[in-house]
C-alpha atoms as a PDB file:
ATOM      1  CA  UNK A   1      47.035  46.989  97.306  1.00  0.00           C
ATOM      2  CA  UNK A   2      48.176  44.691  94.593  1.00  0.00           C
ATOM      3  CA  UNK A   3      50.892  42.346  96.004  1.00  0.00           C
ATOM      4  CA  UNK A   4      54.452  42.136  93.899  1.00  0.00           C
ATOM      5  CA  UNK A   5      55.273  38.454  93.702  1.00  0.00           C
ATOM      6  CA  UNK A   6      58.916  38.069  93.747  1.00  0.00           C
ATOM      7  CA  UNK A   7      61.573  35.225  92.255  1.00  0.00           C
ATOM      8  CA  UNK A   8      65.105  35.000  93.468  1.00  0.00           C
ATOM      9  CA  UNK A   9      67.876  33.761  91.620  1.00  0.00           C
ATOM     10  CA  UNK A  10      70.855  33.282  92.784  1.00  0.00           C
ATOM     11  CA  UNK A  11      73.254  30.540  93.504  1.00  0.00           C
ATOM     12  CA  UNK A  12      74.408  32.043  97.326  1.00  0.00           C
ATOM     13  CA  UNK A  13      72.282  30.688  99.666  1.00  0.00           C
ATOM     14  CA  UNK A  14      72.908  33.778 101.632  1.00  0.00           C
ATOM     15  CA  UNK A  15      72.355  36.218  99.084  1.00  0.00           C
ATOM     16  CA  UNK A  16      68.763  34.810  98.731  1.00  0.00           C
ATOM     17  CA  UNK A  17      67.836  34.040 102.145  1.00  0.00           C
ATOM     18  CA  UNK A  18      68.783  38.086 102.569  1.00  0.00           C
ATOM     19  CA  UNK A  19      66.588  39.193 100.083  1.00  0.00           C
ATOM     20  CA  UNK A  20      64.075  37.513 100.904  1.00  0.00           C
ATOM     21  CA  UNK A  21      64.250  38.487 104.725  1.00  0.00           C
ATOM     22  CA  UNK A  22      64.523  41.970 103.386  1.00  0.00           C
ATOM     23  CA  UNK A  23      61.696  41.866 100.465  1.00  0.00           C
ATOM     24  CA  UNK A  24      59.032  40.262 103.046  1.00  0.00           C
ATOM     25  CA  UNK A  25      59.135  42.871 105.529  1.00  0.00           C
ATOM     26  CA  UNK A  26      57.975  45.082 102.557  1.00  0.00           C
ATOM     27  CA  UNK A  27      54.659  46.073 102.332  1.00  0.00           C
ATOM     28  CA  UNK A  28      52.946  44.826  98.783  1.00  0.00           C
ATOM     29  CA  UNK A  29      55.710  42.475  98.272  1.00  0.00           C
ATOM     30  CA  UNK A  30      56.088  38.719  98.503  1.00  0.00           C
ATOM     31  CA  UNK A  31      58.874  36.276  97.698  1.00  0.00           C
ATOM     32  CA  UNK A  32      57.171  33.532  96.301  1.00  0.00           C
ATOM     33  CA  UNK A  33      60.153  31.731  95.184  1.00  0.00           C
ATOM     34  CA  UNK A  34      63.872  31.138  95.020  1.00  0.00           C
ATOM     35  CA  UNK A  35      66.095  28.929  92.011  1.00  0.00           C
ATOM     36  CA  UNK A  36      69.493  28.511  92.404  1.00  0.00           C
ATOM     37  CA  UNK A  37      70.869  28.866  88.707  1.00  0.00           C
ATOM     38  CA  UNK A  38      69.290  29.736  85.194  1.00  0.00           C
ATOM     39  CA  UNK A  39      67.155  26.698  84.616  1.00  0.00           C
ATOM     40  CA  UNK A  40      66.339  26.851  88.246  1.00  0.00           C
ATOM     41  CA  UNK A  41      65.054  30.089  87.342  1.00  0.00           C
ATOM     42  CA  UNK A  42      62.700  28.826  84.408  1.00  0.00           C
ATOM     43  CA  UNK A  43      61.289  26.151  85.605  1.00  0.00           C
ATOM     44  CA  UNK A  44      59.968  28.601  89.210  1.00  0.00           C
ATOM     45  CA  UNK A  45      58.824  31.297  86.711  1.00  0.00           C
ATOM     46  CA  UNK A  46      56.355  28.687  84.809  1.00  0.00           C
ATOM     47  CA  UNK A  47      55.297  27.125  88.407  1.00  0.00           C
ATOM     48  CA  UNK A  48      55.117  30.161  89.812  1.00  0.00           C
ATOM     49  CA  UNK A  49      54.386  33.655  87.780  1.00  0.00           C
ATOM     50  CA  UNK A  50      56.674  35.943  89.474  1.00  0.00           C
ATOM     51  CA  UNK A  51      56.047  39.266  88.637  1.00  0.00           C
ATOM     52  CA  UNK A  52      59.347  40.333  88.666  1.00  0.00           C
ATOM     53  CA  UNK A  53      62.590  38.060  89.109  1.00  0.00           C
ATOM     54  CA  UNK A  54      66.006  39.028  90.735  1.00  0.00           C
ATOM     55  CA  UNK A  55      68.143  37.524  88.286  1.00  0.00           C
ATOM     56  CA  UNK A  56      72.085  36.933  89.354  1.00  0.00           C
ATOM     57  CA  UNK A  57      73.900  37.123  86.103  1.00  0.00           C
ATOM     58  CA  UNK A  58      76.746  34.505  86.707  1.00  0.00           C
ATOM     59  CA  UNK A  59      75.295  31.108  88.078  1.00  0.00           C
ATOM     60  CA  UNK A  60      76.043  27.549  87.514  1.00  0.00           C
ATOM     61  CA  UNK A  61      74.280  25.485  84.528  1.00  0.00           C
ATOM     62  CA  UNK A  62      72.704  28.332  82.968  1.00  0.00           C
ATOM     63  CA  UNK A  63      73.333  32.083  83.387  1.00  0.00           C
ATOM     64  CA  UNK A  64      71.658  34.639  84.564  1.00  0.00           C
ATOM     65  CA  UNK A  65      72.152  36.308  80.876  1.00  0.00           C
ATOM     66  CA  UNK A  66      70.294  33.545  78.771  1.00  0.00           C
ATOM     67  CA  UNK A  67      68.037  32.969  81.419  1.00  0.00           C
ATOM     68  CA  UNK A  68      66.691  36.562  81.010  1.00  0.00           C
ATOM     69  CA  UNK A  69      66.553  36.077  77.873  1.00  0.00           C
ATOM     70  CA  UNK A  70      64.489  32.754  77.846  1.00  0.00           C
ATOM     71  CA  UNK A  71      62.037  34.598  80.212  1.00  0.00           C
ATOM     72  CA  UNK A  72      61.303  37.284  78.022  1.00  0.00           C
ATOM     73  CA  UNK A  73      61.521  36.653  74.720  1.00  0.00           C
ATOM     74  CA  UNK A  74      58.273  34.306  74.137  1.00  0.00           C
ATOM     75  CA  UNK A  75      55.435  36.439  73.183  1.00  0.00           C
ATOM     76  CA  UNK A  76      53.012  37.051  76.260  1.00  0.00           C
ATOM     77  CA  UNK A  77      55.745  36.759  78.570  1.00  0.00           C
ATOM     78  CA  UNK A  78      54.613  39.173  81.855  1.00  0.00           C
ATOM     79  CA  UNK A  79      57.668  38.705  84.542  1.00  0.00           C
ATOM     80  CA  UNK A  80      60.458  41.275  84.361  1.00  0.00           C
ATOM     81  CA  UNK A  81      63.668  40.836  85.131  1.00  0.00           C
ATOM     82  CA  UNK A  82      65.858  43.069  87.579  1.00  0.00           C
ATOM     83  CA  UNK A  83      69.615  41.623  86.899  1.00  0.00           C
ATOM     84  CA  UNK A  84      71.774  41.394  90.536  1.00  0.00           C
ATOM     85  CA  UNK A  85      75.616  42.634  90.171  1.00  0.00           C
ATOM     86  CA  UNK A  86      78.706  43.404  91.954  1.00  0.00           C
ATOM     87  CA  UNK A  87      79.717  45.790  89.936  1.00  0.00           C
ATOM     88  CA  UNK A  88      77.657  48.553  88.377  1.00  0.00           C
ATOM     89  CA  UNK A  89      79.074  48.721  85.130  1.00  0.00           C
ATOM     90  CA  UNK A  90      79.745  44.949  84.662  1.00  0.00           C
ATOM     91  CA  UNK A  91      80.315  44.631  80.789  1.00  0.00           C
ATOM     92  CA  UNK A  92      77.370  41.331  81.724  1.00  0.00           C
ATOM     93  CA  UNK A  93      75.371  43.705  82.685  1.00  0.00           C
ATOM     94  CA  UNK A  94      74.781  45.434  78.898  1.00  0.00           C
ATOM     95  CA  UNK A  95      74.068  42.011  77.835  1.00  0.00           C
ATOM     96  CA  UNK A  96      71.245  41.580  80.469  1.00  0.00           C
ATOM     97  CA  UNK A  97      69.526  44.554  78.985  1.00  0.00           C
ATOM     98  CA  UNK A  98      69.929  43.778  75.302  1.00  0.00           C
ATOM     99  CA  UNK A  99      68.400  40.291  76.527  1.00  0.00           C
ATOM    100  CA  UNK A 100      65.634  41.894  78.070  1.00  0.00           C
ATOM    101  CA  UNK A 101      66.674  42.799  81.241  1.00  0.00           C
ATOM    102  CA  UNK A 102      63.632  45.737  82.953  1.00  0.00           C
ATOM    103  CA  UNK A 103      66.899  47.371  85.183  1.00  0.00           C
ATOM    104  CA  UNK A 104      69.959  46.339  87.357  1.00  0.00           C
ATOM    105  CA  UNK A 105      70.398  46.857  91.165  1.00  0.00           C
ATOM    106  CA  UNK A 106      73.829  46.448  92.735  1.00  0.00           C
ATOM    107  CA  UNK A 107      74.057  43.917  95.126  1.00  0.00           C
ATOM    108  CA  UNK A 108      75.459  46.000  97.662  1.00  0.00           C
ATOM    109  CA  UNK A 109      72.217  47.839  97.893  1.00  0.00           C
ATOM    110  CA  UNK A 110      69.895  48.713 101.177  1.00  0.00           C
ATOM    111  CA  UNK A 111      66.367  47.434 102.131  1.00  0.00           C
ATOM    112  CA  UNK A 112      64.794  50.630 100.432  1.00  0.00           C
ATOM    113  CA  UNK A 113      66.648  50.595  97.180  1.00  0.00           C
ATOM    114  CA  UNK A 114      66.109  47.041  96.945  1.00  0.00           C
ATOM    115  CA  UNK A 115      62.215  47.618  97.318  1.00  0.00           C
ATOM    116  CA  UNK A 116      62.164  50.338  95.782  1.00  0.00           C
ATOM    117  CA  UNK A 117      63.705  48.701  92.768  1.00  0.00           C
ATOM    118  CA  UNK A 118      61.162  46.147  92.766  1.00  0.00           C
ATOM    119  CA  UNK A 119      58.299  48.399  92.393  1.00  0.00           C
ATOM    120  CA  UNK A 120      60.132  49.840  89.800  1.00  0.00           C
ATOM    121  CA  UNK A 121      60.342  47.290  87.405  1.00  0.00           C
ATOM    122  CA  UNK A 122      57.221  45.978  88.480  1.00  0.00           C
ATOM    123  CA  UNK A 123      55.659  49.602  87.312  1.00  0.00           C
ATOM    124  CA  UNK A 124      57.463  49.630  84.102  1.00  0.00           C
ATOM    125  CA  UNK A 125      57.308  53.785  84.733  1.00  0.00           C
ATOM    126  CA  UNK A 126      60.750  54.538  85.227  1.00  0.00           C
ATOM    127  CA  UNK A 127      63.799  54.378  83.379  1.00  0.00           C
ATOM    128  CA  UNK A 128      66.015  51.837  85.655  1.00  0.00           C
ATOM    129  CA  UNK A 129      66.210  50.920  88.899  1.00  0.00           C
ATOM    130  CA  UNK A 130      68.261  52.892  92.446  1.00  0.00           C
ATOM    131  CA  UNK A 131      72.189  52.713  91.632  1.00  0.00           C
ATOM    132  CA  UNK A 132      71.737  53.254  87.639  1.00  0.00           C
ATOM    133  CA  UNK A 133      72.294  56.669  85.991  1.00  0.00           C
ATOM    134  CA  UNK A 134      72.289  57.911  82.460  1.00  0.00           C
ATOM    135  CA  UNK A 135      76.063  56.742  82.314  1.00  0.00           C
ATOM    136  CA  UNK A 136      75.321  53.149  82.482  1.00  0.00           C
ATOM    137  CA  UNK A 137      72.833  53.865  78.902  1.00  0.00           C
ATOM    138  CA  UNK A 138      75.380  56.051  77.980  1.00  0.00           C
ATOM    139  CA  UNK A 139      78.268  53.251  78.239  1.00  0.00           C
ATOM    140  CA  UNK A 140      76.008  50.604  76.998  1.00  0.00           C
ATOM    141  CA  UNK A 141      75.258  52.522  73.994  1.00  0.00           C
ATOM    142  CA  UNK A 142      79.447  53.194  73.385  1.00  0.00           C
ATOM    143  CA  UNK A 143      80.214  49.099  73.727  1.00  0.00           C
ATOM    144  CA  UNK A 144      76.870  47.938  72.136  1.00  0.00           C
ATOM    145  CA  UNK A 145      78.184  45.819  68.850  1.00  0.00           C
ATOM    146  CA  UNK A 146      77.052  46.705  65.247  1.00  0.00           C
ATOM    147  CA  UNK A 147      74.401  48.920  64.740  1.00  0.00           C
ATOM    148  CA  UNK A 148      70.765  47.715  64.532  1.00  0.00           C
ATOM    149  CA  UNK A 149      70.109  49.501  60.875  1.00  0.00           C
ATOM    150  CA  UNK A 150      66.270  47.436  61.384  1.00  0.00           C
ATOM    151  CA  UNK A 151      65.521  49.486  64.584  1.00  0.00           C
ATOM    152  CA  UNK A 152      66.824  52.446  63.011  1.00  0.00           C
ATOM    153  CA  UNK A 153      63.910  52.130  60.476  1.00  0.00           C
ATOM    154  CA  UNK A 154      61.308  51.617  63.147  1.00  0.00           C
ATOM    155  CA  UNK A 155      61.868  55.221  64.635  1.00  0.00           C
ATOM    156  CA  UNK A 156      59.981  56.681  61.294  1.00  0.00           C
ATOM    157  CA  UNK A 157      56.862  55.174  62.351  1.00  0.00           C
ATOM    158  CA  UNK A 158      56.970  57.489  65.486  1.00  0.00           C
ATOM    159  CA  UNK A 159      55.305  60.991  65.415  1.00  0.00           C
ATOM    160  CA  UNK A 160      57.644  63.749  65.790  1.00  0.00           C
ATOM    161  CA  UNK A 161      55.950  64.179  69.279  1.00  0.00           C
ATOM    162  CA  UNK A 162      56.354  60.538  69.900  1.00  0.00           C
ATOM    163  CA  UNK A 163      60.329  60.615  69.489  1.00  0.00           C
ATOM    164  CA  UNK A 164      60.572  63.702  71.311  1.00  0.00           C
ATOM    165  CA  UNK A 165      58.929  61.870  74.333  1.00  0.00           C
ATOM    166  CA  UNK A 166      61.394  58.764  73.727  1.00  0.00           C
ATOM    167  CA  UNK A 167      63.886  61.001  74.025  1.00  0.00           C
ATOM    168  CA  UNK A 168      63.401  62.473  77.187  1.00  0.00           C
ATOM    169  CA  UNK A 169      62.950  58.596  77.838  1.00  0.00           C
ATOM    170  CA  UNK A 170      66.540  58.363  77.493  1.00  0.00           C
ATOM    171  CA  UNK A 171      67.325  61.060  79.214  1.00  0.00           C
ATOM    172  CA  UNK A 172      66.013  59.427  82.607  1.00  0.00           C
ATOM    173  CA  UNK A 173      62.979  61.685  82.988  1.00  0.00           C
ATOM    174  CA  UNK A 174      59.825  60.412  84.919  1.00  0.00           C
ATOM    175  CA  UNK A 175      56.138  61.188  82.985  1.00  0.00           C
ATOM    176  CA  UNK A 176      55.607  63.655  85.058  1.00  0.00           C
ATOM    177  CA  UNK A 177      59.151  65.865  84.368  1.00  0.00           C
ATOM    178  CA  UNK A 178      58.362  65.241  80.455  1.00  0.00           C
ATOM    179  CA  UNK A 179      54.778  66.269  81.227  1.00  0.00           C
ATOM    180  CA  UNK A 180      56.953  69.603  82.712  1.00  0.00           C
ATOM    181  CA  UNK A 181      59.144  69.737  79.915  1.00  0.00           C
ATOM    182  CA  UNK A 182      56.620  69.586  77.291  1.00  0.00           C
ATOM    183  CA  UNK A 183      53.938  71.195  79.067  1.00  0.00           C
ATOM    184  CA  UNK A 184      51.166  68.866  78.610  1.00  0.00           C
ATOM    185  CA  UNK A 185      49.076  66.734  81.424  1.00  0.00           C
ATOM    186  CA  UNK A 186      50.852  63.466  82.675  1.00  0.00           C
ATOM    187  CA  UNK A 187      48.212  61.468  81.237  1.00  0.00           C
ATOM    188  CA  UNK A 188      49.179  62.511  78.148  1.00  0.00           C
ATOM    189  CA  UNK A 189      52.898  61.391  78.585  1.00  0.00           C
ATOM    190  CA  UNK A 190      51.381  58.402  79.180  1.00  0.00           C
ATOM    191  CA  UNK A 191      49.700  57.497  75.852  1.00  0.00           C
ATOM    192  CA  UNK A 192      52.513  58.691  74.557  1.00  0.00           C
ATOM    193  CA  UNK A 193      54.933  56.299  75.915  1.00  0.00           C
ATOM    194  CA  UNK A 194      52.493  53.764  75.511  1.00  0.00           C
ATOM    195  CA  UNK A 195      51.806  53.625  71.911  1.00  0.00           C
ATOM    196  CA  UNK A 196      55.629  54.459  71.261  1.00  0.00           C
ATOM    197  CA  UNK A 197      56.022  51.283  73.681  1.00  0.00           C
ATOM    198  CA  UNK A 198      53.461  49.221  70.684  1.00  0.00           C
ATOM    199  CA  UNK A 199      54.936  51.091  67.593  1.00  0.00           C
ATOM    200  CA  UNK A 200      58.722  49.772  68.336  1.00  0.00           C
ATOM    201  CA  UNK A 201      57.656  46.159  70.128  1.00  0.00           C
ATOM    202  CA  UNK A 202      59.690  47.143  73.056  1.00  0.00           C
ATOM    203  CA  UNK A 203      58.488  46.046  76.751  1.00  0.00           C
ATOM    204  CA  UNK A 204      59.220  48.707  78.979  1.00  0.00           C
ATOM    205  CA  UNK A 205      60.776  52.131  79.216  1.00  0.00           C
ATOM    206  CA  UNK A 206      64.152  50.852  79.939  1.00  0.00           C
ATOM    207  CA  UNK A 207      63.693  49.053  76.434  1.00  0.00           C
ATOM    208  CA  UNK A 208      63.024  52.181  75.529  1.00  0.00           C
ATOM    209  CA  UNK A 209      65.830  54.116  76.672  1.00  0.00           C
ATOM    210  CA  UNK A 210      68.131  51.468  75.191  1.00  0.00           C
ATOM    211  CA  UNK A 211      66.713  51.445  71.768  1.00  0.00           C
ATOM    212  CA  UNK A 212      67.005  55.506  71.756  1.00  0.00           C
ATOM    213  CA  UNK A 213      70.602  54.623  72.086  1.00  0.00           C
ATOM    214  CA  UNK A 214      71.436  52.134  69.987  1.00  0.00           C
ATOM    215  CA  UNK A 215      69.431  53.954  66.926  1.00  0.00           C
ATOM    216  CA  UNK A 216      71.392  56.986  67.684  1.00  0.00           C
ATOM    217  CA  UNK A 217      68.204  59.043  68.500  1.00  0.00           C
ATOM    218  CA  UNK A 218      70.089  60.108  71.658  1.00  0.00           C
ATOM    219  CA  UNK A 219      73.660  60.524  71.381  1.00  0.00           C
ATOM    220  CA  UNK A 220      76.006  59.659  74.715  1.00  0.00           C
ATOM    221  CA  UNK A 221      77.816  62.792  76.154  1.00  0.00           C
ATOM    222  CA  UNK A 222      79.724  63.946  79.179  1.00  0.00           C
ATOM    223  CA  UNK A 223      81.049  60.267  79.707  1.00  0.00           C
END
Protein backbone atom coordinates (compact mmCIF):
# COMPACT_ATOMS: atom_id res chain seq x y z
CA UNK A 1 0.00 0.00 0.00
CA UNK A 2 1.16 3.36 -1.14
CA UNK A 3 1.54 5.66 1.94
CA UNK A 4 -0.39 9.32 1.78
CA UNK A 5 2.14 11.83 3.04
CA UNK A 6 0.35 14.50 4.80
CA UNK A 7 1.11 18.53 5.52
CA UNK A 8 -0.72 20.44 8.18
CA UNK A 9 -1.35 23.93 8.18
CA UNK A 10 -2.65 25.61 10.63
CA UNK A 11 -1.78 28.25 13.09
CA UNK A 12 -3.60 26.28 16.41
CA UNK A 13 -1.22 24.26 17.85
CA UNK A 14 -4.06 22.11 18.90
CA UNK A 15 -5.79 21.85 15.79
CA UNK A 16 -2.57 20.27 14.31
CA UNK A 17 -1.34 18.22 17.03
CA UNK A 18 -5.18 16.63 16.63
CA UNK A 19 -4.87 15.88 13.23
CA UNK A 20 -2.03 14.55 13.31
CA UNK A 21 -2.84 12.17 16.35
CA UNK A 22 -5.87 11.33 14.32
CA UNK A 23 -4.22 10.98 10.63
CA UNK A 24 -1.32 8.58 12.11
CA UNK A 25 -3.45 6.04 13.51
CA UNK A 26 -4.65 5.71 9.83
CA UNK A 27 -3.55 3.05 7.89
CA UNK A 28 -1.62 4.37 4.49
CA UNK A 29 -1.30 7.71 5.95
CA UNK A 30 1.55 9.73 7.40
CA UNK A 31 1.92 13.28 8.66
CA UNK A 32 5.11 14.22 7.51
CA UNK A 33 4.84 17.76 8.40
CA UNK A 34 3.17 20.70 10.07
CA UNK A 35 3.63 24.92 9.14
CA UNK A 36 2.02 27.26 11.09
CA UNK A 37 0.86 29.97 8.45
CA UNK A 38 0.99 30.30 4.52
CA UNK A 39 4.69 30.66 3.97
CA UNK A 40 5.11 28.11 6.65
CA UNK A 41 3.19 26.08 4.37
CA UNK A 42 5.52 26.64 1.21
CA UNK A 43 8.54 26.38 2.38
CA UNK A 44 7.38 22.34 4.15
CA UNK A 45 5.79 21.53 0.74
CA UNK A 46 9.30 22.14 -1.20
CA UNK A 47 11.26 20.29 1.84
CA UNK A 48 8.92 17.91 2.07
CA UNK A 49 6.45 16.74 -0.99
CA UNK A 50 3.29 16.27 0.79
CA UNK A 51 0.92 14.62 -1.16
CA UNK A 52 -1.85 16.34 0.01
CA UNK A 53 -1.86 19.48 2.48
CA UNK A 54 -4.59 20.48 5.08
CA UNK A 55 -4.64 24.00 4.38
CA UNK A 56 -6.41 26.44 7.19
CA UNK A 57 -7.68 29.30 5.18
CA UNK A 58 -7.18 32.25 7.70
CA UNK A 59 -3.54 32.23 9.21
CA UNK A 60 -1.08 34.82 10.10
CA UNK A 61 1.57 36.21 7.38
CA UNK A 62 0.12 34.52 4.54
CA UNK A 63 -3.30 32.86 4.08
CA UNK A 64 -4.39 29.81 3.60
CA UNK A 65 -6.12 31.26 0.20
CA UNK A 66 -2.83 32.48 -1.60
CA UNK A 67 -1.00 29.82 -0.18
CA UNK A 68 -3.17 27.31 -2.16
CA UNK A 69 -2.76 29.11 -4.75
CA UNK A 70 1.15 29.37 -4.72
CA UNK A 71 1.10 25.51 -4.32
CA UNK A 72 -0.71 24.82 -7.28
CA UNK A 73 -0.39 27.03 -9.81
CA UNK A 74 3.39 26.27 -11.06
CA UNK A 75 3.27 23.76 -13.74
CA UNK A 76 4.23 20.16 -12.37
CA UNK A 77 2.94 20.97 -9.11
CA UNK A 78 1.69 17.26 -7.52
CA UNK A 79 0.36 18.18 -3.76
CA UNK A 80 -3.35 18.91 -3.43
CA UNK A 81 -4.83 20.93 -1.23
CA UNK A 82 -7.86 20.03 1.16
CA UNK A 83 -8.87 23.69 2.66
CA UNK A 84 -9.85 23.37 6.77
CA UNK A 85 -13.09 25.59 7.79
CA UNK A 86 -15.46 26.39 10.44
CA UNK A 87 -18.04 26.96 8.48
CA UNK A 88 -19.14 24.98 5.45
CA UNK A 89 -20.16 27.58 3.26
CA UNK A 90 -17.48 30.17 4.26
CA UNK A 91 -17.62 32.77 1.31
CA UNK A 92 -13.21 31.90 1.76
CA UNK A 93 -13.98 28.83 1.01
CA UNK A 94 -15.12 29.56 -2.97
CA UNK A 95 -11.94 31.34 -3.19
CA UNK A 96 -9.91 28.22 -2.07
CA UNK A 97 -11.37 26.34 -4.95
CA UNK A 98 -11.05 28.94 -7.68
CA UNK A 99 -7.29 28.99 -6.30
CA UNK A 100 -6.97 25.47 -6.67
CA UNK A 101 -8.25 24.06 -3.78
CA UNK A 102 -8.85 19.60 -4.52
CA UNK A 103 -12.03 19.86 -1.66
CA UNK A 104 -12.91 21.33 1.83
CA UNK A 105 -13.50 19.37 5.11
CA UNK A 106 -15.12 21.10 8.07
CA UNK A 107 -13.13 21.26 10.94
CA UNK A 108 -15.59 19.85 13.11
CA UNK A 109 -15.22 16.58 11.34
CA UNK A 110 -14.52 12.82 12.86
CA UNK A 111 -11.42 10.53 12.49
CA UNK A 112 -13.16 8.75 9.42
CA UNK A 113 -14.27 11.75 7.49
CA UNK A 114 -11.06 13.28 8.08
CA UNK A 115 -9.28 10.12 6.51
CA UNK A 116 -11.50 9.53 4.40
CA UNK A 117 -11.11 13.00 2.99
CA UNK A 118 -7.56 12.53 2.61
CA UNK A 119 -7.75 9.63 0.38
CA UNK A 120 -10.04 11.54 -1.44
CA UNK A 121 -8.13 14.22 -2.64
CA UNK A 122 -5.23 12.16 -2.72
CA UNK A 123 -7.32 9.89 -5.45
CA UNK A 124 -8.45 12.81 -7.39
CA UNK A 125 -11.74 10.30 -8.13
CA UNK A 126 -14.33 12.03 -6.41
CA UNK A 127 -15.99 15.18 -6.59
CA UNK A 128 -15.15 16.77 -2.95
CA UNK A 129 -14.45 15.65 0.16
CA UNK A 130 -17.17 14.21 3.51
CA UNK A 131 -19.31 17.43 4.60
CA UNK A 132 -19.57 18.95 0.85
CA UNK A 133 -22.71 18.50 -1.30
CA UNK A 134 -23.80 19.73 -4.66
CA UNK A 135 -25.02 22.99 -2.78
CA UNK A 136 -21.66 24.19 -1.92
CA UNK A 137 -20.88 24.00 -6.27
CA UNK A 138 -24.16 25.15 -6.56
CA UNK A 139 -23.53 28.40 -4.26
CA UNK A 140 -20.09 28.82 -5.54
CA UNK A 141 -21.29 28.93 -8.98
CA UNK A 142 -24.26 31.79 -7.85
CA UNK A 143 -21.36 34.19 -6.03
CA UNK A 144 -18.51 33.31 -8.52
CA UNK A 145 -17.61 37.00 -10.12
CA UNK A 146 -17.75 37.68 -13.94
CA UNK A 147 -18.04 35.01 -16.18
CA UNK A 148 -14.96 33.23 -17.61
CA UNK A 149 -16.12 33.81 -21.52
CA UNK A 150 -12.20 31.93 -22.18
CA UNK A 151 -13.38 28.71 -20.38
CA UNK A 152 -16.58 28.95 -22.01
CA UNK A 153 -14.69 28.44 -25.35
CA UNK A 154 -12.72 25.50 -24.08
CA UNK A 155 -15.95 23.30 -23.61
CA UNK A 156 -16.12 23.04 -27.71
CA UNK A 157 -13.07 21.09 -27.74
CA UNK A 158 -14.96 18.36 -25.71
CA UNK A 159 -16.86 15.50 -27.51
CA UNK A 160 -20.45 15.53 -26.97
CA UNK A 161 -19.75 12.31 -24.87
CA UNK A 162 -17.00 14.08 -23.11
CA UNK A 163 -19.37 16.99 -21.73
CA UNK A 164 -21.99 14.66 -20.97
CA UNK A 165 -19.48 12.85 -18.60
CA UNK A 166 -18.38 16.42 -17.12
CA UNK A 167 -21.64 16.86 -16.42
CA UNK A 168 -22.50 14.12 -14.38
CA UNK A 169 -19.06 15.41 -12.90
CA UNK A 170 -20.95 18.17 -11.54
CA UNK A 171 -23.57 16.46 -10.52
CA UNK A 172 -21.41 14.58 -7.74
CA UNK A 173 -21.49 11.17 -9.41
CA UNK A 174 -18.59 8.62 -8.78
CA UNK A 175 -17.14 6.71 -12.28
CA UNK A 176 -18.80 4.02 -11.47
CA UNK A 177 -22.67 5.72 -11.13
CA UNK A 178 -21.78 7.55 -14.62
CA UNK A 179 -20.54 4.17 -15.84
CA UNK A 180 -24.48 3.22 -14.59
CA UNK A 181 -25.92 6.13 -16.04
CA UNK A 182 -24.39 5.85 -19.34
CA UNK A 183 -24.12 2.27 -19.48
CA UNK A 184 -20.63 1.77 -20.41
CA UNK A 185 -17.62 -0.09 -18.32
CA UNK A 186 -15.95 2.11 -15.53
CA UNK A 187 -12.83 2.04 -17.33
CA UNK A 188 -14.30 3.82 -19.84
CA UNK A 189 -15.52 6.70 -17.50
CA UNK A 190 -12.20 6.84 -16.80
CA UNK A 191 -10.56 7.89 -20.10
CA UNK A 192 -13.18 9.91 -20.31
CA UNK A 193 -12.60 12.05 -17.40
CA UNK A 194 -9.13 11.85 -18.08
CA UNK A 195 -8.69 13.35 -21.40
CA UNK A 196 -11.59 15.90 -20.51
CA UNK A 197 -9.18 16.49 -17.36
CA UNK A 198 -6.08 17.33 -20.44
CA UNK A 199 -8.52 19.04 -22.95
CA UNK A 200 -9.61 21.91 -20.27
CA UNK A 201 -6.01 22.04 -18.17
CA UNK A 202 -7.93 21.40 -15.07
CA UNK A 203 -6.26 19.18 -12.15
CA UNK A 204 -8.81 17.18 -10.70
CA UNK A 205 -12.50 16.41 -10.81
CA UNK A 206 -13.39 18.99 -8.34
CA UNK A 207 -11.73 21.42 -11.00
CA UNK A 208 -13.91 19.88 -12.97
CA UNK A 209 -17.09 20.24 -11.32
CA UNK A 210 -16.29 23.92 -10.80
CA UNK A 211 -15.52 24.76 -14.32
CA UNK A 212 -19.00 22.94 -15.38
CA UNK A 213 -20.35 25.68 -13.26
CA UNK A 214 -18.85 28.61 -13.96
CA UNK A 215 -19.24 27.93 -17.97
CA UNK A 216 -22.83 27.36 -17.34
CA UNK A 217 -22.65 23.72 -18.65
CA UNK A 218 -24.54 22.82 -15.44
CA UNK A 219 -26.95 25.21 -14.23
CA UNK A 220 -27.53 25.50 -10.11
CA UNK A 221 -31.10 24.42 -9.00
CA UNK A 222 -33.08 23.56 -5.92
CA UNK A 223 -30.83 26.03 -3.82
Amino acid sequence: MTTIRVLIADDQMMVRQGFTVLLNAEPGIEVVGQAVDGLDALDKVAELAPDVVLMDVRMPRLGGIEATRRLTEPVGATAKVLVLTTFDLDEYVYEALRAGASGFLLKDASAAELAQAVRVVAAGDALLAPNVTKRLIAEFSRVSSTPRTPLKDRVGTLTERETEVLSLIAQGLSNGEIAERLVVAEQTVKSHVGRILVKLGLRDRTQAAVFAYETGLIRPSGY
